[in-house]
Protein backbone atom coordinates (compact mmCIF):
# COMPACT_ATOMS: atom_id res chain seq x y z
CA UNK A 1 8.17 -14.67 22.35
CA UNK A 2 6.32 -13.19 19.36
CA UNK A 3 4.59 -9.47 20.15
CA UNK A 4 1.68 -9.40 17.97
CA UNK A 5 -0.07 -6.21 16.75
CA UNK A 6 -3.79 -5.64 18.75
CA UNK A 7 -5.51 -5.59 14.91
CA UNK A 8 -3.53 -8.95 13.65
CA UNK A 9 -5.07 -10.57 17.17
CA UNK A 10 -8.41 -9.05 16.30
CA UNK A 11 -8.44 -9.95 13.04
CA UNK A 12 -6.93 -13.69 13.38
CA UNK A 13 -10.33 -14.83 15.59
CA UNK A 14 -12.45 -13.93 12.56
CA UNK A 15 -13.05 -15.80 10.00
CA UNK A 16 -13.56 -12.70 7.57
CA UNK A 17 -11.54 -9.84 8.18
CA UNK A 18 -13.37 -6.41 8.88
CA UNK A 19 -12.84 -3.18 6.65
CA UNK A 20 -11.71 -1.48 9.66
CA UNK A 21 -9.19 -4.00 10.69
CA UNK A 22 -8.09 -4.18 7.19
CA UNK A 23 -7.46 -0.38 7.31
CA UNK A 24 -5.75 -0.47 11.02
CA UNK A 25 -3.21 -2.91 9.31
CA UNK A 26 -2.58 -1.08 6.32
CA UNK A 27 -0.88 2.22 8.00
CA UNK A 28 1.21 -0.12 10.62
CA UNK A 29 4.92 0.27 9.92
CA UNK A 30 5.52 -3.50 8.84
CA UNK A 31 2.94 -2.94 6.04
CA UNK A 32 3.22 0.74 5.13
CA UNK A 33 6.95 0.76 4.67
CA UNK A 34 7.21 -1.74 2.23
CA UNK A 35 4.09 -0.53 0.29
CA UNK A 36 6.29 2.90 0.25
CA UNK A 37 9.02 1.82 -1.27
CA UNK A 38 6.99 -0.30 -3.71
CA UNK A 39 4.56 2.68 -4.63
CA UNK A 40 8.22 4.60 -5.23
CA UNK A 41 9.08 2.40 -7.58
CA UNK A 42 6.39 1.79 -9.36
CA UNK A 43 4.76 5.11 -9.02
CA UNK A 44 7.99 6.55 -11.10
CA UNK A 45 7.82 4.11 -13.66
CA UNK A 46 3.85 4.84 -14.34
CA UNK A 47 4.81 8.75 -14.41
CA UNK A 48 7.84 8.10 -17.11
CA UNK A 49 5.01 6.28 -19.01
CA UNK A 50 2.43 8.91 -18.59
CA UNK A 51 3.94 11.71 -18.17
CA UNK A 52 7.06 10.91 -19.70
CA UNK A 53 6.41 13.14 -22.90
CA UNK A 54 5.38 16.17 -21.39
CA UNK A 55 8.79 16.76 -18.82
CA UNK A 56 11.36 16.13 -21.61
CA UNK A 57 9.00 18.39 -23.99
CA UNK A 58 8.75 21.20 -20.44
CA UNK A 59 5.18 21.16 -20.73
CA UNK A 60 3.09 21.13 -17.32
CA UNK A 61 2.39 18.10 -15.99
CA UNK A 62 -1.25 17.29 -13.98
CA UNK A 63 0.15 17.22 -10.46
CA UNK A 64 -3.28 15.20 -9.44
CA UNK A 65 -2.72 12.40 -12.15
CA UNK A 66 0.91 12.21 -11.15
CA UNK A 67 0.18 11.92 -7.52
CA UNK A 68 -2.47 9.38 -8.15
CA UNK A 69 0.38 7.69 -10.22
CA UNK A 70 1.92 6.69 -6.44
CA UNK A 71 -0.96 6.49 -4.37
CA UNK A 72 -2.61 3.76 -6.27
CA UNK A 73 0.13 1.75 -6.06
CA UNK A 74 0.73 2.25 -2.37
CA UNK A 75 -2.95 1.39 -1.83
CA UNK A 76 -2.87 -1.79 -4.05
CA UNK A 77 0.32 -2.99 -2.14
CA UNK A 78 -0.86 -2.43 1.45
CA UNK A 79 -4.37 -3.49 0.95
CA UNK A 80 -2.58 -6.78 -0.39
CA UNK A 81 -0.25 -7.05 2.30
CA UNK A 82 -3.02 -6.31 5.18
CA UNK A 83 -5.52 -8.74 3.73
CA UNK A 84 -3.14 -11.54 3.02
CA UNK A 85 -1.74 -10.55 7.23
CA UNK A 86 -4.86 -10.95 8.11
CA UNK A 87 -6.22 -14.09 6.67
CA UNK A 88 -3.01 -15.47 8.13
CA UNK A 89 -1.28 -13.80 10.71
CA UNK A 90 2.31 -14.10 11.65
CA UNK A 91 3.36 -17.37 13.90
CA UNK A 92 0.12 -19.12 13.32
């Protein structure tokens, strides 16, 4: 027996998926997790490019552009993964 989660049931009776449900699927631990770990990787690699210069060289480094460098990411990957959940859910 499959345990779905109360916004992939929501979700799967409409035909387009709302904001909010898109959101509510985004921070559950299936989709968040992975998005971490992806936003990790990816995040580091986009600071090494852009910010690469200015830690070998010990010059400060814009703490706001290198956060954004992993929470872009993170929010591209979830969004993804809660859209693409949504428009087909698990088991159906």
């Amino acid at each position: 027996m499959t345990v779905e989660h109360p916004a992939v049931t929501a979700l799967a009776a409409s035909p387009r998926p709302s904001a909010a449900g898109i959101l509510r699927l985004m921070v559950t631990a299936r989709i968040a997790g992975p998005a971490l770990k992806v936003s990790l990787v990816v995040g580091t690699v986009l600071n090494l490019i852009n910010n690469g210069e200015q830690w070998w060289t010990h010059h400060t480094v814009n703490l706001w552009q290198a956060l954004l460098n992993y929470v872009v990411p993170f929010c591209v990957s979830s969004y993804s993964a809660a859209r693409n959940e949504a428009r087909h859910p698990p088991g159906a």
